[in-house]
Protein backbone atom coordinates (compact mmCIF):
# COMPACT_ATOMS: atom_id res chain seq x y z
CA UNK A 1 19.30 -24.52 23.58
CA UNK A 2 16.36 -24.98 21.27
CA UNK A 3 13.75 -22.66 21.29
CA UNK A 4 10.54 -24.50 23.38
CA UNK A 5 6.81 -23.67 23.33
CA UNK A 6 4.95 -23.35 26.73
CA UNK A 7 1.39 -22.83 27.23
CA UNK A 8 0.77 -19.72 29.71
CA UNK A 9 -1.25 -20.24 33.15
CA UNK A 10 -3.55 -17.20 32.68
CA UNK A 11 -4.16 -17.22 29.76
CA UNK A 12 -3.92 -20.12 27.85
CA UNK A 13 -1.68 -19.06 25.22
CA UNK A 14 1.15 -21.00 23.82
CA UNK A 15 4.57 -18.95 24.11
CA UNK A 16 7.89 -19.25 22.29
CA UNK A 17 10.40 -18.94 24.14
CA UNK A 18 14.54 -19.49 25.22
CA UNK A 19 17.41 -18.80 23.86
CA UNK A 20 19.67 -18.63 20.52
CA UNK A 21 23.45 -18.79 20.71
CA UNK A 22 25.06 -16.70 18.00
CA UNK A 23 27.73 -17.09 16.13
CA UNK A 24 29.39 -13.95 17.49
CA UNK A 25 29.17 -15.15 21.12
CA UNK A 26 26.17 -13.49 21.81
CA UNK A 27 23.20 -14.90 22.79
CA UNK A 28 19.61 -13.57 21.90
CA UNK A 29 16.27 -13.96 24.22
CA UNK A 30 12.94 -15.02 22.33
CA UNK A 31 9.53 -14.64 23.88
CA UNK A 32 6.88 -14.27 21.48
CA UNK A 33 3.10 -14.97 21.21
CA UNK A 34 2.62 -18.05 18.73
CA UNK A 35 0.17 -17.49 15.64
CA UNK A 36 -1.54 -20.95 16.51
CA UNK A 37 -2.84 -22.39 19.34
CA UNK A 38 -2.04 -26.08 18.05
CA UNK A 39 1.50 -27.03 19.60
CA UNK A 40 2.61 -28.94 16.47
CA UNK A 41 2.32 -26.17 14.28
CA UNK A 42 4.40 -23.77 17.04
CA UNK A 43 6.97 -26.01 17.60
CA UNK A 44 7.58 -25.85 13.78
CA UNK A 45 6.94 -21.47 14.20
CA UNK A 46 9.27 -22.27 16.67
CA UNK A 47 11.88 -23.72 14.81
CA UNK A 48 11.05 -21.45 11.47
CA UNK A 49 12.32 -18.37 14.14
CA UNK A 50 15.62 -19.72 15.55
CA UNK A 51 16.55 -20.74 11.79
CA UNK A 52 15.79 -17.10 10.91
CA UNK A 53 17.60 -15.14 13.46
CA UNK A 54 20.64 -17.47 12.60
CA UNK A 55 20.83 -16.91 9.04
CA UNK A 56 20.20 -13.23 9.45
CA UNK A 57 22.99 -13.51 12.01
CA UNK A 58 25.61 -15.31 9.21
CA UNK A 59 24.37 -13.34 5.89
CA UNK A 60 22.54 -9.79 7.32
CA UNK A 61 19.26 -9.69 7.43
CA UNK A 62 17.09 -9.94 4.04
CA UNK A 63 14.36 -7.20 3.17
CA UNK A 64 11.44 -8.26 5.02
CA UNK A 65 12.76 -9.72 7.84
CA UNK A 66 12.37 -7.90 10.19
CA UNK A 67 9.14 -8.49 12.10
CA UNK A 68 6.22 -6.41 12.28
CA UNK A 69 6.38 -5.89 16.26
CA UNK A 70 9.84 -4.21 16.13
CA UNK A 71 8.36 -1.87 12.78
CA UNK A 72 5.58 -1.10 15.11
CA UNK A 73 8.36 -0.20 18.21
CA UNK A 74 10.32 2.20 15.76
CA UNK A 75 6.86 3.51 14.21
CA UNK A 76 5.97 4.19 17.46
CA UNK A 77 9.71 6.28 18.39
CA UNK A 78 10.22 8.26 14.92
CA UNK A 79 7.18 10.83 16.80
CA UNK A 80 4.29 11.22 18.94
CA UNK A 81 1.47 9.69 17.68
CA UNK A 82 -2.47 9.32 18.90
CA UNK A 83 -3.68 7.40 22.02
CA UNK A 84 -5.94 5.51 19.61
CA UNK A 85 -3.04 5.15 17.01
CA UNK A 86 -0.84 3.16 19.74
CA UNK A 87 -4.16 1.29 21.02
CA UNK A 88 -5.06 -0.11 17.36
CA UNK A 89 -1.51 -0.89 16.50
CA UNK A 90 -1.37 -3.10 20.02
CA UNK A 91 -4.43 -5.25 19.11
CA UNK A 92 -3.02 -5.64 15.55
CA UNK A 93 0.32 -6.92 16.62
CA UNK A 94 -1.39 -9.30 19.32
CA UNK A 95 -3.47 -11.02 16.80
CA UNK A 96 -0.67 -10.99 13.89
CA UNK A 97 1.88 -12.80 16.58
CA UNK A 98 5.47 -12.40 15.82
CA UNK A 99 4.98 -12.51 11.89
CA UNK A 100 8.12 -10.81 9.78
CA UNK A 101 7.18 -7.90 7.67
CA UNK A 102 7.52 -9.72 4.57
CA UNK A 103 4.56 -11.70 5.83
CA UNK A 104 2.44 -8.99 6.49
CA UNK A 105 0.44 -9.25 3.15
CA UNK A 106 -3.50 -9.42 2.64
CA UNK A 107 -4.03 -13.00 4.19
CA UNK A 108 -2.32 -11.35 7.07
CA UNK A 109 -4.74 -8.33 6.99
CA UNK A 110 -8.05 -10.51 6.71
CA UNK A 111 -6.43 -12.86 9.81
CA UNK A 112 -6.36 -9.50 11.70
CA UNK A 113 -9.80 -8.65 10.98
CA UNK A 114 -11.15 -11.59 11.60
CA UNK A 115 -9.04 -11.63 15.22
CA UNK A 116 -9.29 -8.16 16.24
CA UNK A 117 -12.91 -7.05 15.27
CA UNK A 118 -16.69 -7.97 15.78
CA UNK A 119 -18.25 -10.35 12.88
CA UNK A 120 -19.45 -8.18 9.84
CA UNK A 121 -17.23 -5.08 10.35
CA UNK A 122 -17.94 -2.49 7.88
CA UNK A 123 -15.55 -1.27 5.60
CA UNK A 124 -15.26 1.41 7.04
CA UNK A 125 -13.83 -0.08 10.59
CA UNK A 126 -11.60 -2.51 8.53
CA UNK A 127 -9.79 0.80 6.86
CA UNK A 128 -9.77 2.63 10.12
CA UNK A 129 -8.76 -0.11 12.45
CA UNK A 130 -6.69 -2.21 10.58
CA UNK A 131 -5.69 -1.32 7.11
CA UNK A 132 -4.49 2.25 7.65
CA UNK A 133 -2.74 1.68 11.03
CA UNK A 134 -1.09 -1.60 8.70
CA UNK A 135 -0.18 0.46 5.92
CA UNK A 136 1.61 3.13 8.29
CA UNK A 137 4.00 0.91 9.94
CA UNK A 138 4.90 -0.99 6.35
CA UNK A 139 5.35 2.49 4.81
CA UNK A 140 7.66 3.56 7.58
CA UNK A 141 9.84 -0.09 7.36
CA UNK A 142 9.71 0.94 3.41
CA UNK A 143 11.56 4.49 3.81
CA UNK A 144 14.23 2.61 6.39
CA UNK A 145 14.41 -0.09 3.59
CA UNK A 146 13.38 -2.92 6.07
CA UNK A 147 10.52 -4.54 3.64
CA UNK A 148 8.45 -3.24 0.06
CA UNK A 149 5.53 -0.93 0.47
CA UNK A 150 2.26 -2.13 1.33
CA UNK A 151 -0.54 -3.54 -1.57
CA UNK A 152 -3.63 -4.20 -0.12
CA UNK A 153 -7.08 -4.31 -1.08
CA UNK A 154 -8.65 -0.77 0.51
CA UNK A 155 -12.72 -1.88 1.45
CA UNK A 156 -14.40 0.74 -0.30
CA UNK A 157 -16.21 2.90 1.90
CA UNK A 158 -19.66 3.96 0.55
CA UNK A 159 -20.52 7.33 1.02
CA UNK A 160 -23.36 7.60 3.92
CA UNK A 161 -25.96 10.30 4.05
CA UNK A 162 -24.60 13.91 6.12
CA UNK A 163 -26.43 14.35 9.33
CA UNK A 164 -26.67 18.07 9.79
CA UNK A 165 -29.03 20.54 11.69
CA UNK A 166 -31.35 23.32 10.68
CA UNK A 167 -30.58 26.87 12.36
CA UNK A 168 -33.78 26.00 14.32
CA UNK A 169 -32.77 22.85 15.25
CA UNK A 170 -29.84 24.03 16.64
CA UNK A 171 -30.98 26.33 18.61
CA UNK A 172 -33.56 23.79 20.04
CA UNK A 173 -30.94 21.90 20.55
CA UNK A 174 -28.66 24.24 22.54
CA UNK A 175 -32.13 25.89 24.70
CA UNK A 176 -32.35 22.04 25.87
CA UNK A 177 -29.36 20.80 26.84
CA UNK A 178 -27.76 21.91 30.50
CA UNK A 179 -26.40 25.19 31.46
CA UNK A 180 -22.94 23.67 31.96
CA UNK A 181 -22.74 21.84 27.82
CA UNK A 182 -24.13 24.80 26.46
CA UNK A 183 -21.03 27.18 25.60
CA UNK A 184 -19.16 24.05 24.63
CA UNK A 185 -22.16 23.52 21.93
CA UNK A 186 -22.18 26.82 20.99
CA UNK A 187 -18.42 26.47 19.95
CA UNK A 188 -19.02 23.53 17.97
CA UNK A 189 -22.05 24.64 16.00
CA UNK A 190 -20.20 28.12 15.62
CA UNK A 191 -15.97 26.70 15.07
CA UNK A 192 -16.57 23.70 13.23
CA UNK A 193 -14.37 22.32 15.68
CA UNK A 194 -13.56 18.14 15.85
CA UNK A 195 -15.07 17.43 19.77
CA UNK A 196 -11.59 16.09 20.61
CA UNK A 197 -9.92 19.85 19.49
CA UNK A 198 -12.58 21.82 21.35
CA UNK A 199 -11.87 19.78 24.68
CA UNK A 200 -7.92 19.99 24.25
CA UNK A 201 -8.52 23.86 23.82
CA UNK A 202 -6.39 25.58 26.44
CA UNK A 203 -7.76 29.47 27.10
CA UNK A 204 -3.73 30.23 26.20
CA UNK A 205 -4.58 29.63 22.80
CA UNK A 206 -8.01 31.23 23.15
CA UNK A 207 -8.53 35.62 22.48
CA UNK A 208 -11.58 36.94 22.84
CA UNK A 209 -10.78 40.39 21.96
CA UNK A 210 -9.27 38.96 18.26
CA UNK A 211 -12.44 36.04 18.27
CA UNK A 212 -10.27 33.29 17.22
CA UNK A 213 -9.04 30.26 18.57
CA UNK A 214 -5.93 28.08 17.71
CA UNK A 215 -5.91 24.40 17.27
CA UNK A 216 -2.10 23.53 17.29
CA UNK A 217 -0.87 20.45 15.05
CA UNK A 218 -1.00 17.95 17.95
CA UNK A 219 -4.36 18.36 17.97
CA UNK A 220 -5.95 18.81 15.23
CA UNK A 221 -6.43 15.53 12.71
CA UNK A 222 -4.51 16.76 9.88
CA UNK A 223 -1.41 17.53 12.57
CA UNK A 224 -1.86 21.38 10.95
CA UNK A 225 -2.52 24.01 12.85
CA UNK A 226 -5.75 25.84 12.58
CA UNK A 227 -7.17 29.23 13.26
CA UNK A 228 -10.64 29.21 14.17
CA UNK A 229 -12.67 32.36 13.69
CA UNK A 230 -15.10 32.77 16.61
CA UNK A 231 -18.53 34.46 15.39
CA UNK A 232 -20.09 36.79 18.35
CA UNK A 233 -22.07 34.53 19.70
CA UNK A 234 -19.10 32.18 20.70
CA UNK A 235 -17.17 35.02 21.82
CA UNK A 236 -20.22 35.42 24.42
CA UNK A 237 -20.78 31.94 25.14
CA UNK A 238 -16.84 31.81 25.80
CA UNK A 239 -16.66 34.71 28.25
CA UNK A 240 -19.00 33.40 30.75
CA UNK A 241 -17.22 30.47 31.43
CA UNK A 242 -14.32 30.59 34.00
CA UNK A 243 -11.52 30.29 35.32
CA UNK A 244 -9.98 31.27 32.76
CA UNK A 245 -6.57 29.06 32.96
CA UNK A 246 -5.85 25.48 31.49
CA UNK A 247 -8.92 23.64 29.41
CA UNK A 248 -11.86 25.79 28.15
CA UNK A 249 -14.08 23.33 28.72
CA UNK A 250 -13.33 21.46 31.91
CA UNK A 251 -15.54 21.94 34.33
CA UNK A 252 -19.14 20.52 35.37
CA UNK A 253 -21.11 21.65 37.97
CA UNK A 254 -23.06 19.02 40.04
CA UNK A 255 -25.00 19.91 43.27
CA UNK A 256 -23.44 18.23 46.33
CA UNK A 257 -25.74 16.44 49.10
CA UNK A 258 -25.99 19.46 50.90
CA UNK A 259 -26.99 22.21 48.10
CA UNK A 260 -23.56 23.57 47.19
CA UNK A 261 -22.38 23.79 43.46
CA UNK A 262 -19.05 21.33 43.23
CA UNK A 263 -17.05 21.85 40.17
CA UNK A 264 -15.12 18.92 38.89
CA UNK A 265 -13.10 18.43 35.74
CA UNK A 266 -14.98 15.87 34.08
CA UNK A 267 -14.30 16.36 30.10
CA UNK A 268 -10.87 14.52 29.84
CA UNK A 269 -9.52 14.62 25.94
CA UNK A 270 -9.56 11.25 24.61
CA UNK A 271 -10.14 9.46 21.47
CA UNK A 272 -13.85 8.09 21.03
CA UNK A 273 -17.09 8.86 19.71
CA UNK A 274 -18.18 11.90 21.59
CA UNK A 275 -18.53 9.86 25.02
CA UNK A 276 -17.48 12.65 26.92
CA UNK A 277 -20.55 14.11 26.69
CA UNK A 278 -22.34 11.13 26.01
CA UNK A 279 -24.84 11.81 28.83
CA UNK A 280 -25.23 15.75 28.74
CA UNK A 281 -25.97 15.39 24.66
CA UNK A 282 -28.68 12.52 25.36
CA UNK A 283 -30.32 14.45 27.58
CA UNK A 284 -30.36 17.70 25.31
CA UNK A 285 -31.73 15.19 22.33
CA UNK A 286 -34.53 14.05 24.21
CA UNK A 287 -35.56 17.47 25.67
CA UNK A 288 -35.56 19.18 22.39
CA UNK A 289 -37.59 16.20 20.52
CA UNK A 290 -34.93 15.99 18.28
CA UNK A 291 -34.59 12.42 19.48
CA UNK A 292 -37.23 11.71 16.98
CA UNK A 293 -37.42 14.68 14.21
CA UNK A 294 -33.44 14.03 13.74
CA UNK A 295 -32.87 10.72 15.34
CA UNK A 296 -28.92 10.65 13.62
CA UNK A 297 -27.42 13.65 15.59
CA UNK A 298 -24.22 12.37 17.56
CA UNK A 299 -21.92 15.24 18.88
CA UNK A 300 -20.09 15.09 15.48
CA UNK A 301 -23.07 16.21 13.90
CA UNK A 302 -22.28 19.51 14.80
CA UNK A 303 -19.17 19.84 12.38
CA UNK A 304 -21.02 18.52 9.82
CA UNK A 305 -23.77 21.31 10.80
CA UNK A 306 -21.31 23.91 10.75
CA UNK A 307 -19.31 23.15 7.23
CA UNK A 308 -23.15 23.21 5.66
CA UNK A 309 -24.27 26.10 6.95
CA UNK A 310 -20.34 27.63 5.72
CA UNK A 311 -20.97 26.55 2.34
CA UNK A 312 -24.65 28.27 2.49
CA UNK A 313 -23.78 30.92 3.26
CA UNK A 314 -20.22 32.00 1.60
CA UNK A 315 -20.54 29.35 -1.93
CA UNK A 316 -16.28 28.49 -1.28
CA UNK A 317 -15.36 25.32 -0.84
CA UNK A 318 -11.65 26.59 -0.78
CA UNK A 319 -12.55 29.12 2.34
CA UNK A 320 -14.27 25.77 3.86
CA UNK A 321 -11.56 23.45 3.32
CA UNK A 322 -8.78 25.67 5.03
CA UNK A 323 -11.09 27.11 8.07
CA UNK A 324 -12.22 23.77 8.32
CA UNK A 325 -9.10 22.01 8.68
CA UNK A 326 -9.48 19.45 5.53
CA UNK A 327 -6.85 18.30 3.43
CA UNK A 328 -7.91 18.53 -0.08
CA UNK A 329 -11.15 20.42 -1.55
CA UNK A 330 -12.87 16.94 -2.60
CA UNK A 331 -13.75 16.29 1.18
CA UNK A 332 -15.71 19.39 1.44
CA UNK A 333 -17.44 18.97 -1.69
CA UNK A 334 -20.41 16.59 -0.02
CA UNK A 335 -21.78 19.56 2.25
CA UNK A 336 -22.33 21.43 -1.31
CA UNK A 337 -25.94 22.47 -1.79
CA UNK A 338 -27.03 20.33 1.03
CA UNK A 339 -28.90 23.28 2.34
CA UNK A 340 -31.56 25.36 -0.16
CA UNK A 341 -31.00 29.16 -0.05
CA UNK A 342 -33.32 30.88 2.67
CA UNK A 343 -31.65 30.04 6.10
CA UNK A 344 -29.07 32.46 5.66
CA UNK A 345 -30.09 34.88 8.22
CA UNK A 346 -31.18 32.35 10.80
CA UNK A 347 -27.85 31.00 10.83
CA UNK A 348 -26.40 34.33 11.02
CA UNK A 349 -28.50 35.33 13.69
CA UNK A 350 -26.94 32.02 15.79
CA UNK A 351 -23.27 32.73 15.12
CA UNK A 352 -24.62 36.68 16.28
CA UNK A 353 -23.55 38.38 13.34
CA UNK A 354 -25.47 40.88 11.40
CA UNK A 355 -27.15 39.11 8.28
CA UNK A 356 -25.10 41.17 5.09
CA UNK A 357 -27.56 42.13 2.64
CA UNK A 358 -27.96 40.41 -0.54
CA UNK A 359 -26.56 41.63 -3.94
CA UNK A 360 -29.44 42.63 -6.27
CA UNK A 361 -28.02 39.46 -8.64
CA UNK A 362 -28.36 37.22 -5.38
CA UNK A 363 -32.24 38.34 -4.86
CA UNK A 364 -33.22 37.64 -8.58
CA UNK A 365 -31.18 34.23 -8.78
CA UNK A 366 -33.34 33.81 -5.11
């Protein structure tokens, strides 16, 4: 029986679906979303499929016909891969429909992009959301030799200015927010630490007699693990918070009706923007008058903060890139000389370690 095209109740959408018989005896189930929403031009999608499957089915299947949604499916089985990783790569293969990988080329990328985001997207979203995630799946059909690697236009991203804090700033910053974000900024500011890393931090992989911390490769962006340092005052920050089993930083405590402190687990590790602690870092903005001074600061801020004051204070982009968790010494070079010599004690004095005195050369370059 021919494939048909039916137009779903809830949403609209027209469908491809039925049945192809084989020539093995077999028969194969198709249903697929259609790339248009004008029937005439499914019904001949339609047809275009069910001439496919049975040529594959008499000669093998040709390089680059397999389709996208069943590279995606395999992409998505060779490993473990991130929340937002499986969320983008959904959306994509919605608004591609079932397209064969051959067809994935940059028509097929701009269609996406003009389905799947907002009008205007900056190049930056476009190389995040859809032309990396694209590129990943092709690359992985290209090593199983299902299709040819990926060519695509990559939207240059322009470099934007680094929002980082003064040592003062920080510590504003840190005085203002609530008792129960503080240790939590403290680590950030002090670590260097991605938010998502610092709230998948288990206290297994936490010693505060050693002052490090270990980010394993499921965690941390690069998939490398990491060993964070942890200056004094995270150590202290660190060892007031308790219990001290599962997630460092889990719990919130919120006054109940009646006066009594209830603890809840309220920082859940998920992919975003810093919206975990959306609210508590608002409030700490506004409170500090940073809201206005530095109106730029998002919780991400405070990596940038710490690779700056790193680079101020040791001059080695090397010793940044590999405490810092980067991949190759170019992306460490921006935080270079963003900061002019003379805050090297105040940002000592917040990480709680001694300020080392300078070498006589240092003081006369000074």
């Amino acid at each position: 029986m021919p494939l048909k095209i039916v137009r779903r109740k809830d949403t609209g959408a027209l469908t491809i679906t039925g049945t192809v018989n084989l020539p093995d005896g077999s028969r194969r189930r198709i249903r697929a979303r259609a790339q248009s929403d004008a029937p005439a031009i499914a019904r001949e999608e339609a047809a275009s499929l069910e001439a496919r499957i049975l040529r594959n089915a008499w000669h093998g299947e040709r390089r680059g016909a397999r389709s996208f949604a069943e590279a995606v499916e395999s992409y998505l089985k060779a490993e473990p891969r991130r929340a937002a990783t499986v969320r983008r790569l959904v959306r994509i293969v919605r608004a591609l429909g079932d397209v064969p990988l051959s067809g994935v080329d940059q028509e097929a990328v701009d269609r996406v992009r003009d389905k799947a985001l907002r009008p205007n997207p900056s190049s930056a979203t476009v190389r995040a959301e859809i032309v990396t995630p694209v590129r990943a799946v092709l690359n992985h059909g290209y090593r199983r030799g299902w299709c040819e690697p990926p060519h695509f236009e990559i939207p240059r991203q322009p470099e934007g200015r680094i929002v980082f804090m003064l040592p003062v700033e920080a510590d504003r910053l840190v005085a203002a927010a609530a008792p129960h974000i503080r240790p939590l900024l403290v680590f950030l500011l002090g670590t260097g630490a991605r938010l998502s890393e610092a709230l998948s931090l288990n206290w297994r992989d936490v010693d505060l007699v050693g002052g490090r911390a270990i980010f394993h490769p499921d965690l941390t962006k690069a998939g490398r693990r990491r060993i964070a340092e942890l200056p004094p005052a995270v150590v202290a920050a660190l060892a007031g918070i308790g219990p001290r089993n599962g997630s460092v930083f889990r719990w919130d405590t919120k006054p109940s009706k009646k006066g009594a402190v209830k603890r809840t687990s309220s920082y859940e590790p998920r992919d975003g923007s810093g919206g975990q602690i959306r609210t508590a870092w608002l409030g700490a903005m506004k409170r500090s008058g940073l809201d206005k001074t530095n109106p730029g600061l998002t919780p991400h801020s405070t990596r940038h903060t710490w690779a700056t004051w790193h680079h101020a204070v040791h001059h080695d982009l090397l010793k940044l890139k590999v405490e810092g968790g980067w991949q190759s010494v170019g992306q460490v070079e921006r935080y270079a000389h963003l900061m002019r010599a003379g805050h090297e004690e105040q940002i000592f004095a917040f990480w709680g370690i001694q300020a080392r005195p300078r070498h006589d050369a240092e003081r006369v370059r000074a």
